[in-house]
C-alpha atoms as a PDB file:
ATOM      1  CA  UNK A   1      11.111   0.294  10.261  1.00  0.00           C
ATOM      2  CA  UNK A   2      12.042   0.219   6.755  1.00  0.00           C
ATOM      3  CA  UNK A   3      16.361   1.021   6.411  1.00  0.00           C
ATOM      4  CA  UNK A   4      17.229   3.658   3.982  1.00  0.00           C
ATOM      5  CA  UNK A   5      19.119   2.736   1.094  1.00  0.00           C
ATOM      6  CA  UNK A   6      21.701   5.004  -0.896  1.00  0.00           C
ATOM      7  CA  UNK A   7      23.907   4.375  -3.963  1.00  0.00           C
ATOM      8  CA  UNK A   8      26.820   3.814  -1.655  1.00  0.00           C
ATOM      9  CA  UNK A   9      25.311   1.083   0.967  1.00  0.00           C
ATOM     10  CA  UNK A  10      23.067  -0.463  -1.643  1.00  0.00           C
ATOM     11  CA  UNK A  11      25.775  -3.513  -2.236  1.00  0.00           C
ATOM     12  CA  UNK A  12      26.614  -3.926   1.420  1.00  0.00           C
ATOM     13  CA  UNK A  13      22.161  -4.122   2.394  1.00  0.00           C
ATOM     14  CA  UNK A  14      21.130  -5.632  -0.096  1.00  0.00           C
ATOM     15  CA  UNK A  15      23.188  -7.669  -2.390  1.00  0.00           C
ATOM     16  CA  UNK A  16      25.079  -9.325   0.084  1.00  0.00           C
ATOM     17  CA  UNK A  17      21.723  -9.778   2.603  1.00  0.00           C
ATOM     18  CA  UNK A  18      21.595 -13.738   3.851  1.00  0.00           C
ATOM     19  CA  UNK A  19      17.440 -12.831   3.818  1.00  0.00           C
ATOM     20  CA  UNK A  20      15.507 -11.906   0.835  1.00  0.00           C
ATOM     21  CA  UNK A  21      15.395  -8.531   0.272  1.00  0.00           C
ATOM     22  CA  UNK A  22      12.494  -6.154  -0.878  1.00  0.00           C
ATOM     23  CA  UNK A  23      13.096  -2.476  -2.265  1.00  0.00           C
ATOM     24  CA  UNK A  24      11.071   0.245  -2.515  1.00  0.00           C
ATOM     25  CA  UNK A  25      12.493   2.759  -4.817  1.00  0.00           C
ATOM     26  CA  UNK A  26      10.261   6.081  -4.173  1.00  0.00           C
ATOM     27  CA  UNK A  27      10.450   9.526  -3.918  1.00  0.00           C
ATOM     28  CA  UNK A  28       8.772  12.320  -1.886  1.00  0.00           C
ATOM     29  CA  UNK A  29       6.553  13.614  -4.826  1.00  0.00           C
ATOM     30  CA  UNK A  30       4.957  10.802  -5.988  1.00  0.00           C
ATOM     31  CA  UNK A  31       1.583   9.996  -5.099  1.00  0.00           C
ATOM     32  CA  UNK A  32       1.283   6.340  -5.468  1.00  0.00           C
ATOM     33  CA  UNK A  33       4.554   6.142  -3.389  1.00  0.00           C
ATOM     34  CA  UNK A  34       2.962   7.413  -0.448  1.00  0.00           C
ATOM     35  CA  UNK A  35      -0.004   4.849  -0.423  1.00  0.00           C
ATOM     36  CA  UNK A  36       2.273   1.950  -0.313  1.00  0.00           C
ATOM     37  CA  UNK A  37       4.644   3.713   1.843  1.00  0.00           C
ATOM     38  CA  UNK A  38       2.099   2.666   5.330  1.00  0.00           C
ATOM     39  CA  UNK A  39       2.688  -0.953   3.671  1.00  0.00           C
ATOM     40  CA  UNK A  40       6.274  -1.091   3.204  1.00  0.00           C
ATOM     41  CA  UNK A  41       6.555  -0.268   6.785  1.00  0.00           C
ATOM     42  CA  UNK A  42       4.041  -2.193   7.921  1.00  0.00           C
ATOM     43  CA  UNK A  43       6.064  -5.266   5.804  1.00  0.00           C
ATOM     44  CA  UNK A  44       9.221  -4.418   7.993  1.00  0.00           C
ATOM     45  CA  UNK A  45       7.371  -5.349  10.689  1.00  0.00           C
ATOM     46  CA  UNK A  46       6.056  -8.538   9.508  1.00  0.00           C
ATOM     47  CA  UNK A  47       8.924  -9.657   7.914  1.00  0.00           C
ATOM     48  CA  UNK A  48      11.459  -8.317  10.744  1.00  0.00           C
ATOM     49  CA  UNK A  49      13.904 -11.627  11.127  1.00  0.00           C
ATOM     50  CA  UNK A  50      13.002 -13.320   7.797  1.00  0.00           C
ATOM     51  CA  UNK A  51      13.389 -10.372   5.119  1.00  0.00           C
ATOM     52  CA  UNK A  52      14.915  -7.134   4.626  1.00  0.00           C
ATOM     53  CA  UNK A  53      12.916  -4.131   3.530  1.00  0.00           C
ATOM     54  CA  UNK A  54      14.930  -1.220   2.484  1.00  0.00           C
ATOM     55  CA  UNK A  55      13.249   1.846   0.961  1.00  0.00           C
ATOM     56  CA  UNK A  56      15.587   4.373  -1.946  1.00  0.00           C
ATOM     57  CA  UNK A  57      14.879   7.522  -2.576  1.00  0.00           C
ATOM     58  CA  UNK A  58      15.438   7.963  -6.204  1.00  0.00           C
ATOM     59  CA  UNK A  59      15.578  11.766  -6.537  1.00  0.00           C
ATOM     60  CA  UNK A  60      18.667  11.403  -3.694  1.00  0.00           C
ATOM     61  CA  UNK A  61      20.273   8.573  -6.003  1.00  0.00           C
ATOM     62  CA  UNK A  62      20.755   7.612  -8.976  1.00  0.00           C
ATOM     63  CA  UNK A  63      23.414   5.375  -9.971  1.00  0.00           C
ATOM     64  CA  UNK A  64      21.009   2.041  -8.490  1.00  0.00           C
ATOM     65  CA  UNK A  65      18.021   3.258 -10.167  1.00  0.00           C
ATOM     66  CA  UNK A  66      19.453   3.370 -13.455  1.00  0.00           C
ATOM     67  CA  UNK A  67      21.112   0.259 -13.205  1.00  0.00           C
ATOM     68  CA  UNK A  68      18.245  -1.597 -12.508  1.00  0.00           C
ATOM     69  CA  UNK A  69      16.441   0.346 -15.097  1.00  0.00           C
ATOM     70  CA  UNK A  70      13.407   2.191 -12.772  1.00  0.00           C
ATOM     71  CA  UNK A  71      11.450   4.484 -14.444  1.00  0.00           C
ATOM     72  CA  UNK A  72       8.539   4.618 -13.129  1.00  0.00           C
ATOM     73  CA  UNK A  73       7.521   4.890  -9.363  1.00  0.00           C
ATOM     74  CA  UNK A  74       6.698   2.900  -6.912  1.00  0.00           C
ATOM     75  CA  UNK A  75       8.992   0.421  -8.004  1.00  0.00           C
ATOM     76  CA  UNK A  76       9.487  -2.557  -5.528  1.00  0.00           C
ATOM     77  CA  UNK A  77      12.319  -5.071  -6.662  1.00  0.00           C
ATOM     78  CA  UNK A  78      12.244  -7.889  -4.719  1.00  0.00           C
ATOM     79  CA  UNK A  79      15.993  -9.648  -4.258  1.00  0.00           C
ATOM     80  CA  UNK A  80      17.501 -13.509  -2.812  1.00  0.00           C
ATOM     81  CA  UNK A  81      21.069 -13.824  -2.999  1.00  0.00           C
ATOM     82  CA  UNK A  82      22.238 -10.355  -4.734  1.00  0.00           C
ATOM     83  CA  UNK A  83      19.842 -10.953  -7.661  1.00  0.00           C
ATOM     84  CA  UNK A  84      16.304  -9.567  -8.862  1.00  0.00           C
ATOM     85  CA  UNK A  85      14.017 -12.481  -7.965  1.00  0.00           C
ATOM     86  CA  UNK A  86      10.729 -10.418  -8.545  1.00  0.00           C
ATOM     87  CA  UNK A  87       9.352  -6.802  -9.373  1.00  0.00           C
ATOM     88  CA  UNK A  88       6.350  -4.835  -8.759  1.00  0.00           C
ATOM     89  CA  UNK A  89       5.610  -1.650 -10.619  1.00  0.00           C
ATOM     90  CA  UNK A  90       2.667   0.466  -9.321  1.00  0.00           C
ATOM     91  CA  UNK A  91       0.309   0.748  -6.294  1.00  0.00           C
ATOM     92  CA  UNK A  92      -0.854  -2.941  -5.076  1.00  0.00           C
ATOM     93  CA  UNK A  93      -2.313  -4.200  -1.758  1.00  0.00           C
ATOM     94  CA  UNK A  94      -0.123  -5.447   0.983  1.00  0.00           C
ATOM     95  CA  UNK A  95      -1.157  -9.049  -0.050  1.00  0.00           C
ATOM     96  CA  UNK A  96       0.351  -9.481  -3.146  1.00  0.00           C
ATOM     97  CA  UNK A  97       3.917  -7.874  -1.557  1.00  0.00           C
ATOM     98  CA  UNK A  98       3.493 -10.445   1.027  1.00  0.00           C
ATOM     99  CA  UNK A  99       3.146 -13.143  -1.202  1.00  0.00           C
ATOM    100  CA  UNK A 100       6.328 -12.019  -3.219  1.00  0.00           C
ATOM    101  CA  UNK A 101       8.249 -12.273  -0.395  1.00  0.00           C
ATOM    102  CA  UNK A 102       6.659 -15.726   0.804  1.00  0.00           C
ATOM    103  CA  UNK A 103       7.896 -17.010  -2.397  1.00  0.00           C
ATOM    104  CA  UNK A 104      11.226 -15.891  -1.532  1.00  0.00           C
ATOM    105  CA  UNK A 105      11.568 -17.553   2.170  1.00  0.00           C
END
């Protein structure tokens, strides 16, 4: 299952992860968020061992989002070694998330 992400463990989970790390920044009203939710979890699965996948509600935080500059949702940042490696803005299949993180392993 995906781990929940806040302003003040978003360092510790992600920027210091040993594994690449994918983030799903989201929130409960958006449409498009809750298609790729199914996929971000299903990712966790995959991935579980190799990759991190962390999901951040943006209406509960705000100082990450703004810092990385989201604004619009779904917003998937993909991280290796406590920097943005790759991004993904939008609704896409489960395929090209997957792939993002294969480049990453």
């Amino acid at each position: 299952m995906a781990i929940q992400v806040t302003d003040s463990n978003f360092e510790e989970i992600v920027l210091q992860s040993d594994k690449p790390v994918l983030v799903d920044f989201w929130a409960e009203w958006c449409g498009p968020c809750r298609m790729v939710a199914p996929l971000v979890e299903e990712l966790s699965k995959d991935y579980d061992g190799r990759a991190v996948v962390v999901k951040m509600d943006v209406d509960s935080n705000n100082m990450i989002p703004m810092k990385y500059g989201i604004r619009n949702i779904p917003t998937i940042l993909f991280f290796k070694n406590g920097d943005v490696a790759d991004k993904q803005v939008g609704a896409v299949p489960k395929t090209i998330l997957a792939a993002k993180i294969d480049a990453l392993l």
